[in-house]
C-alpha atoms as a PDB file:
ATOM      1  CA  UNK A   1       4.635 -41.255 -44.039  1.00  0.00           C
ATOM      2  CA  UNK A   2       8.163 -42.017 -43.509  1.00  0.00           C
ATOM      3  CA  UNK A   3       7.339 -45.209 -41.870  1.00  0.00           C
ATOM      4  CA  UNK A   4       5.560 -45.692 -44.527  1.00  0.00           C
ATOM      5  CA  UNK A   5       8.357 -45.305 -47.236  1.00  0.00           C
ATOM      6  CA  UNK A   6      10.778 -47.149 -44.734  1.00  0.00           C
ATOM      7  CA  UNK A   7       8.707 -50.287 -44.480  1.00  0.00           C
ATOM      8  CA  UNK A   8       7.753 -50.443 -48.151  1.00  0.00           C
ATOM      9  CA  UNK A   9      11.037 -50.790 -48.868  1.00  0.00           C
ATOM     10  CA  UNK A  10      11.265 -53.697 -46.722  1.00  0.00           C
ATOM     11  CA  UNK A  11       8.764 -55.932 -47.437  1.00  0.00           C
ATOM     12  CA  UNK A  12       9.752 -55.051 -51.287  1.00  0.00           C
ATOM     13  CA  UNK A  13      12.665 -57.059 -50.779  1.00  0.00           C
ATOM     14  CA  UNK A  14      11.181 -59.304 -47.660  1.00  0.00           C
ATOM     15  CA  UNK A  15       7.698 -59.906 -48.823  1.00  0.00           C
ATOM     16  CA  UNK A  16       7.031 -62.632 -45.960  1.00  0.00           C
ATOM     17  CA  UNK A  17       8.109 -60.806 -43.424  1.00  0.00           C
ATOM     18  CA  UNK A  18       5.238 -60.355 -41.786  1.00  0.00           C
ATOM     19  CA  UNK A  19       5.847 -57.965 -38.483  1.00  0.00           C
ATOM     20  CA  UNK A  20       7.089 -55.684 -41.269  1.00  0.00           C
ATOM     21  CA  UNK A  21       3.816 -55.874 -42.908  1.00  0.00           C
ATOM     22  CA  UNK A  22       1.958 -55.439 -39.772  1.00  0.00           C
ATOM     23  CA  UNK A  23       3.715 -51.805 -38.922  1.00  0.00           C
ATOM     24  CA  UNK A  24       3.023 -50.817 -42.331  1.00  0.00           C
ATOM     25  CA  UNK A  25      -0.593 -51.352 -42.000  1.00  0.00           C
ATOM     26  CA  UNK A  26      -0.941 -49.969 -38.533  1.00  0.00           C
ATOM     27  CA  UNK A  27       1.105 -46.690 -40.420  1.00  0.00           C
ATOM     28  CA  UNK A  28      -1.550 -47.144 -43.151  1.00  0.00           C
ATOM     29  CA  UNK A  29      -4.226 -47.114 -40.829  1.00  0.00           C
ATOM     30  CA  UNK A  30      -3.162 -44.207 -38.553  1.00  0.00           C
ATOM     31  CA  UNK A  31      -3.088 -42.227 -41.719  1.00  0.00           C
ATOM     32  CA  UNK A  32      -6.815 -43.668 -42.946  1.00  0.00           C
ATOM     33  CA  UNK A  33      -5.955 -44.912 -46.283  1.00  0.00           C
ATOM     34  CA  UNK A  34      -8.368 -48.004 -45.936  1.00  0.00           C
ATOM     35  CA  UNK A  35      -7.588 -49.542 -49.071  1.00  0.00           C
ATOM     36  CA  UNK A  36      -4.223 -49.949 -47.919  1.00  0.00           C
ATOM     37  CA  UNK A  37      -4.522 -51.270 -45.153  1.00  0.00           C
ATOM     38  CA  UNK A  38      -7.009 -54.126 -46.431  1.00  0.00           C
ATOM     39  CA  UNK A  39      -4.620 -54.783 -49.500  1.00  0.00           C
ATOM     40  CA  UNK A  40      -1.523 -54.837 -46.515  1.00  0.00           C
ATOM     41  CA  UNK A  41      -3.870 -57.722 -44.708  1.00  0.00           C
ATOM     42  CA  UNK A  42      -4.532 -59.489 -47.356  1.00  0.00           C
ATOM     43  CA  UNK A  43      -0.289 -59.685 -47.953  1.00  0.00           C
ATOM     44  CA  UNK A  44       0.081 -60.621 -44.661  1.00  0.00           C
ATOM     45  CA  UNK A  45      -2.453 -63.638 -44.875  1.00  0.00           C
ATOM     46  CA  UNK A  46      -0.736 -64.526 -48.092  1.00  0.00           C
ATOM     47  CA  UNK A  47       2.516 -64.821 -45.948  1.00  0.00           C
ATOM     48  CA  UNK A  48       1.219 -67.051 -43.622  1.00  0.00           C
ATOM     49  CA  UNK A  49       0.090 -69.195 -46.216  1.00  0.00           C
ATOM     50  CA  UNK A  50       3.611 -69.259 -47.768  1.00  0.00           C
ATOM     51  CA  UNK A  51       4.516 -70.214 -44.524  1.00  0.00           C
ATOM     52  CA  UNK A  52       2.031 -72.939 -43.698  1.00  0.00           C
ATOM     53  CA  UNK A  53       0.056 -70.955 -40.535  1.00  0.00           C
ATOM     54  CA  UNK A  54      -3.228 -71.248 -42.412  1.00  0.00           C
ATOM     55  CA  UNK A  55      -4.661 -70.175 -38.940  1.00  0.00           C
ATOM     56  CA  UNK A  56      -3.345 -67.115 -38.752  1.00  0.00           C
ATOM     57  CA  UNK A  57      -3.539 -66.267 -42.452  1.00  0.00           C
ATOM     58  CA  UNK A  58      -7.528 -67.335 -41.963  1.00  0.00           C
ATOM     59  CA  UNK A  59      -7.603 -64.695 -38.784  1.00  0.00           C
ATOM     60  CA  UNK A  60      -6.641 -61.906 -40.910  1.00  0.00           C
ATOM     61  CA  UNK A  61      -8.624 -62.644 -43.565  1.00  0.00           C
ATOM     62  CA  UNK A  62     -11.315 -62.627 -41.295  1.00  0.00           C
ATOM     63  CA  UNK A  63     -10.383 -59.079 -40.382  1.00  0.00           C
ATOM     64  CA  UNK A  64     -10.717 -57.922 -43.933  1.00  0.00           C
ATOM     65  CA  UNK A  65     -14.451 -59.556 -44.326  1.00  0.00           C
ATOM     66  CA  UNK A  66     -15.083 -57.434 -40.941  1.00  0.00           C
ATOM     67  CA  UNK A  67     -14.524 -54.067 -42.949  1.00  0.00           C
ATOM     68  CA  UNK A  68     -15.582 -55.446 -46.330  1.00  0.00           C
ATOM     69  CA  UNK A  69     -18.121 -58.624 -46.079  1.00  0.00           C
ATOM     70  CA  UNK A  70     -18.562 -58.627 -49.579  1.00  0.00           C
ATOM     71  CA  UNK A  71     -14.800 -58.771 -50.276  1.00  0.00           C
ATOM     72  CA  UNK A  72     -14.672 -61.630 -53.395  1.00  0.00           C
ATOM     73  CA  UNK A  73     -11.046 -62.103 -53.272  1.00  0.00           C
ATOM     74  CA  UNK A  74     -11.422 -62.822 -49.697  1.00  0.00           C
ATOM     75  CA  UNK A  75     -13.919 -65.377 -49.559  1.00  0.00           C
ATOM     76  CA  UNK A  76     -12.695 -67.439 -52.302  1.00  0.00           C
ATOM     77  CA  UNK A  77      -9.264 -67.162 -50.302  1.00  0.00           C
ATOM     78  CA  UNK A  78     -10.914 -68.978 -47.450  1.00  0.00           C
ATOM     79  CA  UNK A  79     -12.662 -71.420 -49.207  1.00  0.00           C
ATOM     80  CA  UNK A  80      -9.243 -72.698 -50.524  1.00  0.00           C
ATOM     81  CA  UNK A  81      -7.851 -73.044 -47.071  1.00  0.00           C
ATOM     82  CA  UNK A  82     -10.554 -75.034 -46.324  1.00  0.00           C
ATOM     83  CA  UNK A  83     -10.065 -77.178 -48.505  1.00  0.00           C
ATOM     84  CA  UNK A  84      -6.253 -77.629 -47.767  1.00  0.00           C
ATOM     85  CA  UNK A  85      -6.899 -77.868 -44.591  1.00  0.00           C
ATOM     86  CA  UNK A  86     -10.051 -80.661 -45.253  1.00  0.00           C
ATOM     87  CA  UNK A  87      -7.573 -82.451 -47.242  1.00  0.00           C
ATOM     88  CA  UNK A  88      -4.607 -82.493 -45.189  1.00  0.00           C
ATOM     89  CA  UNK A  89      -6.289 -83.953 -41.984  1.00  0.00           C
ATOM     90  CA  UNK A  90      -4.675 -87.434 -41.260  1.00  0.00           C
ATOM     91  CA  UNK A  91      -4.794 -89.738 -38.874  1.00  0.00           C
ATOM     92  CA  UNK A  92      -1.395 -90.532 -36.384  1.00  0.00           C
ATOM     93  CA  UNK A  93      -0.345 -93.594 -36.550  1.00  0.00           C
ATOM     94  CA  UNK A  94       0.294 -95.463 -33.341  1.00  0.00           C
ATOM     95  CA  UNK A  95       4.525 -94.834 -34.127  1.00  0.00           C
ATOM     96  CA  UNK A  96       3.720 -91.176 -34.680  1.00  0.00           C
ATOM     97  CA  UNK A  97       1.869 -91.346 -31.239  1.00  0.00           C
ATOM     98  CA  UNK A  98       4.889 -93.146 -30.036  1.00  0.00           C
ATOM     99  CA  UNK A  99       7.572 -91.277 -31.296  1.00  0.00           C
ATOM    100  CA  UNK A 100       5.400 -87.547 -30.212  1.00  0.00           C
ATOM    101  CA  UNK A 101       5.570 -88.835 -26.395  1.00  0.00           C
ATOM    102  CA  UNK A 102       9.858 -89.863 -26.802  1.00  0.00           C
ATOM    103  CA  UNK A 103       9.888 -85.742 -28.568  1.00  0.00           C
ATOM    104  CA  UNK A 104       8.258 -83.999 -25.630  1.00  0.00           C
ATOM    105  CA  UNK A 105       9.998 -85.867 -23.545  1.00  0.00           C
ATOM    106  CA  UNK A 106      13.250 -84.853 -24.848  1.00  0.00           C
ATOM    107  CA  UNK A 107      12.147 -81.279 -25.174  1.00  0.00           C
ATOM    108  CA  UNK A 108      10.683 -81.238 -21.472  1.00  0.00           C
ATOM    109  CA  UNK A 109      14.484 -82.414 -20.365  1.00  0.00           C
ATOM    110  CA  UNK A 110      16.348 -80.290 -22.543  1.00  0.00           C
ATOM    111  CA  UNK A 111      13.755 -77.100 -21.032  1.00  0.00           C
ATOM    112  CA  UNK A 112      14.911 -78.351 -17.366  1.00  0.00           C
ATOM    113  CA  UNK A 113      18.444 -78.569 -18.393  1.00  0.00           C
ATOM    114  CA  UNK A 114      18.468 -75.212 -20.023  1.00  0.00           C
ATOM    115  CA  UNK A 115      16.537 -73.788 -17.277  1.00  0.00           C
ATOM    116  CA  UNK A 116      19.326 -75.095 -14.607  1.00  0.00           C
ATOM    117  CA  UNK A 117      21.766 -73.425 -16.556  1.00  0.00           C
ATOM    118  CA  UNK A 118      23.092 -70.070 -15.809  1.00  0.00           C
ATOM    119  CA  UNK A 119      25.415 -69.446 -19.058  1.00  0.00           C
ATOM    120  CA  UNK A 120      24.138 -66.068 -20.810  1.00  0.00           C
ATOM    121  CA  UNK A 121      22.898 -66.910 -24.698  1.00  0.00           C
ATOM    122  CA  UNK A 122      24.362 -64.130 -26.328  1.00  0.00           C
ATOM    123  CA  UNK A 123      24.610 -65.414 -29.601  1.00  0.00           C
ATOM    124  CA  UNK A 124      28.213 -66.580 -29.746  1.00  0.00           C
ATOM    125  CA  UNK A 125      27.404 -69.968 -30.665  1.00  0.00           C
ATOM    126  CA  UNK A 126      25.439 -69.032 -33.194  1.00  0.00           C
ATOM    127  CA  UNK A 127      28.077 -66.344 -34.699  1.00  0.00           C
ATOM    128  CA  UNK A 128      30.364 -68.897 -34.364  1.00  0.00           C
ATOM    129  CA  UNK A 129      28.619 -71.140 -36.712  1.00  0.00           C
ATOM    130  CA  UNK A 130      27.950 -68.451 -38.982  1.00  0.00           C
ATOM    131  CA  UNK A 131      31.301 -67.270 -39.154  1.00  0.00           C
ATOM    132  CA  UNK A 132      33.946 -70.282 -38.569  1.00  0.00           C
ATOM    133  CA  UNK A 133      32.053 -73.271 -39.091  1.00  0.00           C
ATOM    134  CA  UNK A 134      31.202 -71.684 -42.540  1.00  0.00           C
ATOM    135  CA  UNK A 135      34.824 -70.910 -43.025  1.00  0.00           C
ATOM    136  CA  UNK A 136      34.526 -67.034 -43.403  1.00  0.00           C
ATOM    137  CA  UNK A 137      36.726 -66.239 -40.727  1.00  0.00           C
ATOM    138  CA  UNK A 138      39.740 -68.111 -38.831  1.00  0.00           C
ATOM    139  CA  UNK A 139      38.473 -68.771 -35.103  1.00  0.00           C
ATOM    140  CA  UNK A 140      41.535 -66.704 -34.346  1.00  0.00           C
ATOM    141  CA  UNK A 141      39.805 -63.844 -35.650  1.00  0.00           C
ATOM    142  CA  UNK A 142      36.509 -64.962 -34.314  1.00  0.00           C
ATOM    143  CA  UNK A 143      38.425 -64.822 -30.711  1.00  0.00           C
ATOM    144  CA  UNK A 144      40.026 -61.223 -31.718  1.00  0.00           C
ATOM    145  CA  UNK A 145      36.809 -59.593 -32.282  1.00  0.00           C
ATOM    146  CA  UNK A 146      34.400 -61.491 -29.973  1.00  0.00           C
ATOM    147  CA  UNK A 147      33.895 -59.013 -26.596  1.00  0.00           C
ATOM    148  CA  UNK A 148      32.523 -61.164 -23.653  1.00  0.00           C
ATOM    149  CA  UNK A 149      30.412 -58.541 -21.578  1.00  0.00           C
ATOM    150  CA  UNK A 150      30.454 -58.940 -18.183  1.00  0.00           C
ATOM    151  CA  UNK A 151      26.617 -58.579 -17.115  1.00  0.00           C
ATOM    152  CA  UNK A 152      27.791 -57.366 -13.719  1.00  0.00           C
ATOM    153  CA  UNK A 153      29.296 -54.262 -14.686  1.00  0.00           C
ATOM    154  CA  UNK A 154      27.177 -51.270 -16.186  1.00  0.00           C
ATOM    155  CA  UNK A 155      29.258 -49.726 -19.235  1.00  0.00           C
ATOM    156  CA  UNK A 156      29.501 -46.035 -19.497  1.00  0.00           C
ATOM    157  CA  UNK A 157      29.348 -46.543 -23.640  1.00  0.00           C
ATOM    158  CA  UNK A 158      27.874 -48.893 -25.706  1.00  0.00           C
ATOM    159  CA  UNK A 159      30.323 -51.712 -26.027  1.00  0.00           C
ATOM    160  CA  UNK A 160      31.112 -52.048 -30.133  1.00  0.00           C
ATOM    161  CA  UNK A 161      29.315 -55.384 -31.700  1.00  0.00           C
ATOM    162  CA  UNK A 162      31.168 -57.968 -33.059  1.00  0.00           C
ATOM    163  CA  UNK A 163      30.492 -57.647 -36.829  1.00  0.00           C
ATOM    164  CA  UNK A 164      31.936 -54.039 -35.862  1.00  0.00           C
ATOM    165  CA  UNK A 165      34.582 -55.675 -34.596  1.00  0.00           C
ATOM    166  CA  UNK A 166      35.232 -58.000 -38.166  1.00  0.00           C
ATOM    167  CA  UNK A 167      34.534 -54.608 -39.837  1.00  0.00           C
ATOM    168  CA  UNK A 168      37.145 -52.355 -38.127  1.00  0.00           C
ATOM    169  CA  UNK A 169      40.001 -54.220 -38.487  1.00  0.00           C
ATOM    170  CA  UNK A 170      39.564 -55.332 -41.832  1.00  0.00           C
ATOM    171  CA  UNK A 171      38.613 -59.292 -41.407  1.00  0.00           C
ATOM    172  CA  UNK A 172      34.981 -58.942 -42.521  1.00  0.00           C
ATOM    173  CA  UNK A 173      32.952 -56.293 -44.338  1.00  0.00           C
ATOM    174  CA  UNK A 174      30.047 -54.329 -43.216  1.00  0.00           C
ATOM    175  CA  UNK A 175      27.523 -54.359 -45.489  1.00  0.00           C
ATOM    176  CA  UNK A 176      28.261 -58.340 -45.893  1.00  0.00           C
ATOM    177  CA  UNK A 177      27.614 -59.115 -42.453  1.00  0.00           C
ATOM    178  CA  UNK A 178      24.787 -57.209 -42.482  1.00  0.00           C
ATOM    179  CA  UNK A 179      23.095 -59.546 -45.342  1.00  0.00           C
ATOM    180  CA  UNK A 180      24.585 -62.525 -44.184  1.00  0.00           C
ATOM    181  CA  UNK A 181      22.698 -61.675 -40.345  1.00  0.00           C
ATOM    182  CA  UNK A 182      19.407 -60.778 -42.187  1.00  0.00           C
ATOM    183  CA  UNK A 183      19.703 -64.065 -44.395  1.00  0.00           C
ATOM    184  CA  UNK A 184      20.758 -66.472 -41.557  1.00  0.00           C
ATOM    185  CA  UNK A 185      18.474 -64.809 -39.210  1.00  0.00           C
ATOM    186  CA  UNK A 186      15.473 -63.948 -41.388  1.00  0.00           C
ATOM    187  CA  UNK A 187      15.587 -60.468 -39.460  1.00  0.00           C
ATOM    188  CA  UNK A 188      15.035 -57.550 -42.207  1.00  0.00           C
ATOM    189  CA  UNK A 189      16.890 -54.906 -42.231  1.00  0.00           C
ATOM    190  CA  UNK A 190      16.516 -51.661 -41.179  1.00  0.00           C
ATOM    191  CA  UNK A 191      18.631 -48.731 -42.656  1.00  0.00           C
ATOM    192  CA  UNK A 192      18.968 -46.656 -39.281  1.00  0.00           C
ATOM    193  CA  UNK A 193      20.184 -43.153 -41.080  1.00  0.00           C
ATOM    194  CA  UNK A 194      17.044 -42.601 -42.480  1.00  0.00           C
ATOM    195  CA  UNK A 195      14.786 -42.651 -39.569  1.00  0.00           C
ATOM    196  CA  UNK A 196      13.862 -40.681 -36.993  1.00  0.00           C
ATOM    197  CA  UNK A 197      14.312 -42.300 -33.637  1.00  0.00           C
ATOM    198  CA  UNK A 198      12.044 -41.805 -30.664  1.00  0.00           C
ATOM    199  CA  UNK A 199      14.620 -40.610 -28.593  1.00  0.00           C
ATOM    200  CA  UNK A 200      12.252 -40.252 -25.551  1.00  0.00           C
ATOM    201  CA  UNK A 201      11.315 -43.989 -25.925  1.00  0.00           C
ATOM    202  CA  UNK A 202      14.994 -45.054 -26.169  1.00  0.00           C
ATOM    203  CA  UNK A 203      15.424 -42.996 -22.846  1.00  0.00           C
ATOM    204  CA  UNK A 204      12.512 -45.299 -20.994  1.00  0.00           C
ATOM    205  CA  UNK A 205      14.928 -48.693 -21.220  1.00  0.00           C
ATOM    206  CA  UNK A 206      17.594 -49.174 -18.812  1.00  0.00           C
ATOM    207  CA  UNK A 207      20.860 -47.136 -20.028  1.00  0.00           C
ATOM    208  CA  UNK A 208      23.406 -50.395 -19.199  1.00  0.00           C
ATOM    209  CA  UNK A 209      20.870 -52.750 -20.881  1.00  0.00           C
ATOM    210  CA  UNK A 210      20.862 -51.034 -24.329  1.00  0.00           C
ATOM    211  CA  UNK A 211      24.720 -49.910 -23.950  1.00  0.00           C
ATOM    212  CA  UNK A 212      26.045 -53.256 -22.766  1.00  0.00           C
ATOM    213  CA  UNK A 213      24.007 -55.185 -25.698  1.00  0.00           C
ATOM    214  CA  UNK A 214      24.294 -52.441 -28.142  1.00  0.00           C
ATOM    215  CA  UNK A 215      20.010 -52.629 -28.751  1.00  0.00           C
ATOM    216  CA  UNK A 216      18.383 -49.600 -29.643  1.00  0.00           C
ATOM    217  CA  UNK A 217      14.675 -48.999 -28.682  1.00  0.00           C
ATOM    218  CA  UNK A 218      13.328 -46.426 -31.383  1.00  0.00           C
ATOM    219  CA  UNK A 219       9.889 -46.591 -32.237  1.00  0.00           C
ATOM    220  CA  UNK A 220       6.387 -47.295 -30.869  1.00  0.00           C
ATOM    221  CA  UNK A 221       3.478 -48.892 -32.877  1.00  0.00           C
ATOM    222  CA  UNK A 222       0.447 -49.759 -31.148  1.00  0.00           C
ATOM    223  CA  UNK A 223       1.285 -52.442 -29.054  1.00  0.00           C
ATOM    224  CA  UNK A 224       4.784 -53.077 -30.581  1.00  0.00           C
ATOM    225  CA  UNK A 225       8.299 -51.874 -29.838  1.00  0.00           C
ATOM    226  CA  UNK A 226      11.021 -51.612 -32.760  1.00  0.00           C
ATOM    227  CA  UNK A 227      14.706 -52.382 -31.680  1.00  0.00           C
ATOM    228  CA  UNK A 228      17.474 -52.028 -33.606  1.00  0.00           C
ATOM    229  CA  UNK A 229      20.344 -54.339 -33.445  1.00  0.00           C
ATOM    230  CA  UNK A 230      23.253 -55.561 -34.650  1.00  0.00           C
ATOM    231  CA  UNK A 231      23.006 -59.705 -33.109  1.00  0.00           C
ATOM    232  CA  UNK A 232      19.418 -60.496 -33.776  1.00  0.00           C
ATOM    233  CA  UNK A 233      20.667 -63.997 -31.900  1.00  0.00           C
ATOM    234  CA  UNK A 234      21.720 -62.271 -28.596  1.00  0.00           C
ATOM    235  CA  UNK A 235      18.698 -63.755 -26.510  1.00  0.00           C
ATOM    236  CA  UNK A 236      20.455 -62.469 -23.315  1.00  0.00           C
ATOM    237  CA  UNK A 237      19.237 -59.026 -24.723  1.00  0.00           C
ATOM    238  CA  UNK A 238      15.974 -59.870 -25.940  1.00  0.00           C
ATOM    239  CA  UNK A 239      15.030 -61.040 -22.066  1.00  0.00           C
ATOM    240  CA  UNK A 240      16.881 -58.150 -20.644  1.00  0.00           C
ATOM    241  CA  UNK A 241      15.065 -55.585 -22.654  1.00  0.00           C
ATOM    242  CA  UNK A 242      11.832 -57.681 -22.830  1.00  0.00           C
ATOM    243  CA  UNK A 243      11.818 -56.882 -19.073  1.00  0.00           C
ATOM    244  CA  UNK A 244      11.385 -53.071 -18.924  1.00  0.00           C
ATOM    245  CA  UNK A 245       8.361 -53.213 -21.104  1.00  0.00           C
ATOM    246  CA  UNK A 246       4.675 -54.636 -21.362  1.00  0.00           C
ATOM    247  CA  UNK A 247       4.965 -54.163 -25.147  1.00  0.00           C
ATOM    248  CA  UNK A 248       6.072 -56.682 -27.783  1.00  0.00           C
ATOM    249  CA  UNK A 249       9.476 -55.911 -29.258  1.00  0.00           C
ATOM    250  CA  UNK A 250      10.026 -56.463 -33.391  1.00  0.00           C
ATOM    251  CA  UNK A 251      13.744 -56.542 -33.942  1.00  0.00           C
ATOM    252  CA  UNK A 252      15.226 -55.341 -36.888  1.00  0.00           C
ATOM    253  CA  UNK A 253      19.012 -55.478 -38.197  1.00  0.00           C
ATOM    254  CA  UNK A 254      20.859 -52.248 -38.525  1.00  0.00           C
ATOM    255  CA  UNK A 255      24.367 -50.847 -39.167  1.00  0.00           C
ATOM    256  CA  UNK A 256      26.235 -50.590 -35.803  1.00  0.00           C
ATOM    257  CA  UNK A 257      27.808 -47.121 -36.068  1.00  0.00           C
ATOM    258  CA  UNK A 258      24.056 -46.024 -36.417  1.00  0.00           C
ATOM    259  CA  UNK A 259      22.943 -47.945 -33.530  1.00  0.00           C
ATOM    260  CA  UNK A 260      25.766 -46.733 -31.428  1.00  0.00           C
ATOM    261  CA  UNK A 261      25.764 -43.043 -32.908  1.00  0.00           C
ATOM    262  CA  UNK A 262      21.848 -42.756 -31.398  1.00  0.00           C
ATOM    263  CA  UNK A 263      22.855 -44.412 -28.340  1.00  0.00           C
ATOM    264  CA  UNK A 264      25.474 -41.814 -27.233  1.00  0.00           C
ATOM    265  CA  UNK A 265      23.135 -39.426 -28.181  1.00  0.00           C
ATOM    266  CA  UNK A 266      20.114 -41.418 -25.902  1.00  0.00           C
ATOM    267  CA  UNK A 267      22.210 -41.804 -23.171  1.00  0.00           C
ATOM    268  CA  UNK A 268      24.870 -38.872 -22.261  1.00  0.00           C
END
């Protein structure tokens, strides 16, 4: 029930986000409210058709006619999409062809030269653009409050993020970097205070990994993992942590004092 409540929220204000949908109907279904969970599918296959994956949104329609065949609504849904799709089947021209081969060509090269690379992505570029490129913040203060991590050493505390950083010494508010994260990043947010973390699943990541990043493991859904964080562009992280499980992980942005405040209680 209170993931329930929690996600509601969310998808009130983030009605495409879709991973956000999908918890709440796996919370619907644990619970075996079916009409809730086939009114949650059918908003998650009209967010992939806001988005243009009329693939996916047909796949979970599908999963709707496999509880309710007769489902009107449904059918006529699919019918449409097949007639998008009908209509929007077009030929490549021989420059298309042309200029596909010259793209994954250039993406093939780019993969090599990003695989030969041994720089950790941990989002500063990104911040960077987001902050000083935008003209929020001086680079100055970008410098000031930007903490490289050495991946080397394991921290005995989670090492303070850098909108934490802004925050603390009065450059750049919380709860602005907070929505300005979640709008750049299209990452929802998830108000940490109000929900009850899974400490035992926080405990089965690596202590260094979550402290040195500042990512919070704290719940299971079926095959899903939610972690909280405060960089949703720290891919460093994501690989790091994407190691010590089998499961998928669904980030979600949260306040750093409540990431860091479970963390110290995690990891003692």
């Amino acid at each position: 029930m209170q993931t329930i409540e929690m996600f509601e929220v969310i998808v009130q204000s983030q009605p495409s986000d879709t991973q956000s949908l999908e918890i709440l109907k796996e919370a619907y279904s644990k619970l075996s409210r079916e009409n809730d969970v086939v009114n949650t599918s059918k908003r998650i296959a009209q967010a992939y058709l806001q988005q243009g994956q009329l693939s996916s949104a047909i796949l979970e329609y599908e999963t709707v006619l496999q509880r309710r065949p007769d489902d009107a609504d449904v059918r006529a849904a699919l019918r449409q999409i097949e007639d998008k799709a009908s209509s929007a089947v077009v030929q490549p021209t021989a420059d298309q062809v042309s200029m596909a081969s010259v793209s994954d060509t250039t993406v093939q090269r780019r993969k090599t030269r990003s695989a030969a690379s041994d720089e950790v992505d941990d989002g500063r570029k990104t911040m960077y653009k987001i902050y000083v490129e935008s003209k929020l913040i001086t680079a100055g203060d970008f410098d000031l409050c930007w903490r490289n991590v050495d991946v080397a050493l394991a921290p005995t505390d989670p090492v303070e993020p850098f909108i934490q950083m802004l925050h603390e010494k009065g450059i750049f508010q919380m709860d602005k970097s907070l929505r300005l994260i979640s709008d750049k990043s299209r990452v929802a947010y998830l108000p940490l205070n109000r929900y009850d973390v899974e400490m035992d699943l926080t405990r089965g990541f690596p202590s260094d990994v979550c402290r040195r990043w500042c990512v919070l493991p704290i719940d299971r859904m079926s095959k899903s993992i939610l972690v909280a964080t405060a960089n949703p562009f720290n891919q460093q992280a994501a690989k790091e942590l994407a190691e010590a499980t089998t499961h998928r992980l669904l980030w979600y942005i949260s306040a750093p004092i409540d990431i860091i405040g479970n963390l110290r209680k995690a990891f003692r």
